[in-house]
Protein backbone atom coordinates (compact mmCIF):
# COMPACT_ATOMS: atom_id res chain seq x y z
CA UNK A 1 -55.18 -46.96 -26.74
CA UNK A 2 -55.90 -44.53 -24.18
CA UNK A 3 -56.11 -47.13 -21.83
CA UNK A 4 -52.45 -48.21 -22.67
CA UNK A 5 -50.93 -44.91 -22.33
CA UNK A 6 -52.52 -43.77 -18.87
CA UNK A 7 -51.49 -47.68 -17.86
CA UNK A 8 -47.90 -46.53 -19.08
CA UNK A 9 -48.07 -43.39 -17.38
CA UNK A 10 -48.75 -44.59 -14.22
CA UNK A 11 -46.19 -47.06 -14.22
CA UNK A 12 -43.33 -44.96 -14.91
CA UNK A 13 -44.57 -42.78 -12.14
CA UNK A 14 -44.94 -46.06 -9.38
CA UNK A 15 -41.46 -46.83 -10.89
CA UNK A 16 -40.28 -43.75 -10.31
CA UNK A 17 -41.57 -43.33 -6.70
CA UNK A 18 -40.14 -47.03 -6.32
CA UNK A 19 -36.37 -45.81 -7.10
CA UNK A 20 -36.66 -43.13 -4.60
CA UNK A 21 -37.65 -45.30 -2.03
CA UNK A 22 -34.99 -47.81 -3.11
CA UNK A 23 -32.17 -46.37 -4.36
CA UNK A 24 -30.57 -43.18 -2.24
CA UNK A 25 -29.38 -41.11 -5.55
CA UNK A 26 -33.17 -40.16 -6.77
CA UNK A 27 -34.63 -37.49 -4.96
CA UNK A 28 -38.35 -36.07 -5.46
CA UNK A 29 -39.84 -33.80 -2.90
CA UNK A 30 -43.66 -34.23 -3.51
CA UNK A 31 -45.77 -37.48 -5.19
CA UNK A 32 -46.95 -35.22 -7.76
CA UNK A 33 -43.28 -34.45 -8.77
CA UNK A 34 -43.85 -38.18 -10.00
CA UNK A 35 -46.57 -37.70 -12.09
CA UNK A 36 -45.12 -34.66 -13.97
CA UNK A 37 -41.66 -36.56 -13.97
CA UNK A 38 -43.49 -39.50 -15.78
CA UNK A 39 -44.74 -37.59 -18.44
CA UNK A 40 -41.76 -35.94 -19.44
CA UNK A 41 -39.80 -38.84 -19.46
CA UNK A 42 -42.57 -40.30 -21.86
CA UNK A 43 -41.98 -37.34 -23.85
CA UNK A 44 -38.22 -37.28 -23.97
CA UNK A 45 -38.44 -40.94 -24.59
CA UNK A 46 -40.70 -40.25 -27.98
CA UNK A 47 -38.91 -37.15 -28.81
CA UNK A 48 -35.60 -36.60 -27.93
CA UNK A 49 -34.31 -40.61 -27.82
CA UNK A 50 -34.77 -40.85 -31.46
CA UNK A 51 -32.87 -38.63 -32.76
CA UNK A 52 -29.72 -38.88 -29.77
CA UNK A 53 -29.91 -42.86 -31.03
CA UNK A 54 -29.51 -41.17 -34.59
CA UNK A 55 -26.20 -38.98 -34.06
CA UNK A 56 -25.15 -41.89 -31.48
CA UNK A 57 -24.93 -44.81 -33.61
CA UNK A 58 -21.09 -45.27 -33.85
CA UNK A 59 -20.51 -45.20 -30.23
CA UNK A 60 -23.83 -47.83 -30.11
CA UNK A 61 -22.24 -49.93 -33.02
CA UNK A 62 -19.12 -49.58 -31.11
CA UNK A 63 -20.23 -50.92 -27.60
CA UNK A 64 -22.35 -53.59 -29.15
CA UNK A 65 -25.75 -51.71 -27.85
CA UNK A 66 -24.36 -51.24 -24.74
CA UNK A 67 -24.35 -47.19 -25.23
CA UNK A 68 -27.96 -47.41 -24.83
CA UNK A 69 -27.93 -47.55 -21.50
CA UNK A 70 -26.25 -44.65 -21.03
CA UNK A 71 -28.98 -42.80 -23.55
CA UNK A 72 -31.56 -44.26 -21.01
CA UNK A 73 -30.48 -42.91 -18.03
CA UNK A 74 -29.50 -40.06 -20.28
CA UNK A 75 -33.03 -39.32 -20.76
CA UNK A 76 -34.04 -39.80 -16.99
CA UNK A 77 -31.03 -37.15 -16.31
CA UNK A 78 -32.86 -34.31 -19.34
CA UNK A 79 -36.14 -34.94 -16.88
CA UNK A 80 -34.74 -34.28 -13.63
CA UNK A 81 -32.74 -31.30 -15.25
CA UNK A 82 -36.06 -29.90 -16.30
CA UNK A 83 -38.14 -30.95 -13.61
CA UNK A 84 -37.97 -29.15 -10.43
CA UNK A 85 -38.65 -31.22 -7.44
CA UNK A 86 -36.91 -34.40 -9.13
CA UNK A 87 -33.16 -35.01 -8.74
CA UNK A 88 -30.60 -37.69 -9.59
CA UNK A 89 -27.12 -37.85 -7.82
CA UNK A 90 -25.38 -38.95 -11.03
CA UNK A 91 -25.27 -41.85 -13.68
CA UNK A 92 -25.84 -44.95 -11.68
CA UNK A 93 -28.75 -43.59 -9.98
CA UNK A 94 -30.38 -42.44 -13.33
CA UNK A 95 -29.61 -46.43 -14.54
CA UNK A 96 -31.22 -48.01 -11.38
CA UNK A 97 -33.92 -45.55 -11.91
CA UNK A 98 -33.99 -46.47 -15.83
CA UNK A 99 -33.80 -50.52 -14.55
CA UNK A 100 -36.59 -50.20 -11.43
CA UNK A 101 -39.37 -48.11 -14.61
CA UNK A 102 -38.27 -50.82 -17.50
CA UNK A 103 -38.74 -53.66 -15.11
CA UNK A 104 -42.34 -51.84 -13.88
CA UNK A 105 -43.30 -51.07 -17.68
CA UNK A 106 -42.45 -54.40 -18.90
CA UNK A 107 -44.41 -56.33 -15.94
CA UNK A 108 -47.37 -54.05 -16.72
CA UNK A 109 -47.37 -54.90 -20.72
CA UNK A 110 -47.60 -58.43 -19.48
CA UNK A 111 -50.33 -57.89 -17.02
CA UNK A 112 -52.04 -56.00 -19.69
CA UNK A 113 -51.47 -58.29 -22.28
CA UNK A 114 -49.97 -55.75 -25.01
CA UNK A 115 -48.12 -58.00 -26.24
CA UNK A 116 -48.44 -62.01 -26.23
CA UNK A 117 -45.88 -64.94 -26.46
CA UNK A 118 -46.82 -67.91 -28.78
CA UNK A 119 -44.94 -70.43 -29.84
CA UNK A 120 -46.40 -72.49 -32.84
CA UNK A 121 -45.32 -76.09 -33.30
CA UNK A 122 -45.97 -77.65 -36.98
CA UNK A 123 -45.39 -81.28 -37.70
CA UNK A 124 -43.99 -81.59 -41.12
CA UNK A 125 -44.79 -85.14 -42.97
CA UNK A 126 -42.31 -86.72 -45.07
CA UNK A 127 -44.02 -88.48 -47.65
């Protein structure tokens, strides 16, 4: 389990680094700035995303799930507003941020092998 999270950890902070080099909008001035910024968006993502999908659920209802992108990069925005050192030009660089870590996070849960796919084929007899 501790294996999982420091995986985790470290691949929201290579995601990280990876929008800053990518995308112009996210700023951070030192590569430590990632690994702080990576832990509080692990924290904001366990603490604070709960409860703003709570007292969002209309507007998610609504938009057919589509509001939770905006939570997302909602949550990158609460990190770089508390974390000095890591800054966001607005909205759609907090999404391509969101994308770039979700895309890293998901590849490494493969890699890792968190979670398998398995498809089981039955053959029913008709007697």
């Amino acid at each position: 389990m501790l294996y999982q999270m420091v995986l985790r950890l470290l691949l929201s902070a290579a995601g990280l680094g990876l929008a800053a080099v990518w995308l112009d909008g996210v700023h951070v001035t030192q590569a430590s700035t990632l690994f702080w910024a990576a832990l509080l968006l692990g924290i904001a993502n366990s603490v604070v995303r709960p409860v703003v999908i709570l007292l969002t659920l209309p507007a998610t209802v609504l938009t057919l799930g589509l509001f939770l992108l905006v939570i997302n990069a909602a949550m990158l925005g609460l990190v770089s507003w508390i974390l000095p050192g890591f800054a966001l030009d607005g909205f759609w660089a907090a999404l391509g941020a969101w994308v770039i870590v979700a895309l890293l996070q998901a590849l490494g849960t493969l890699l890792a092998g968190g979670k398998r796919f398995s498809i089981k084929v039955e053959r029913l007899d008709d007697r």
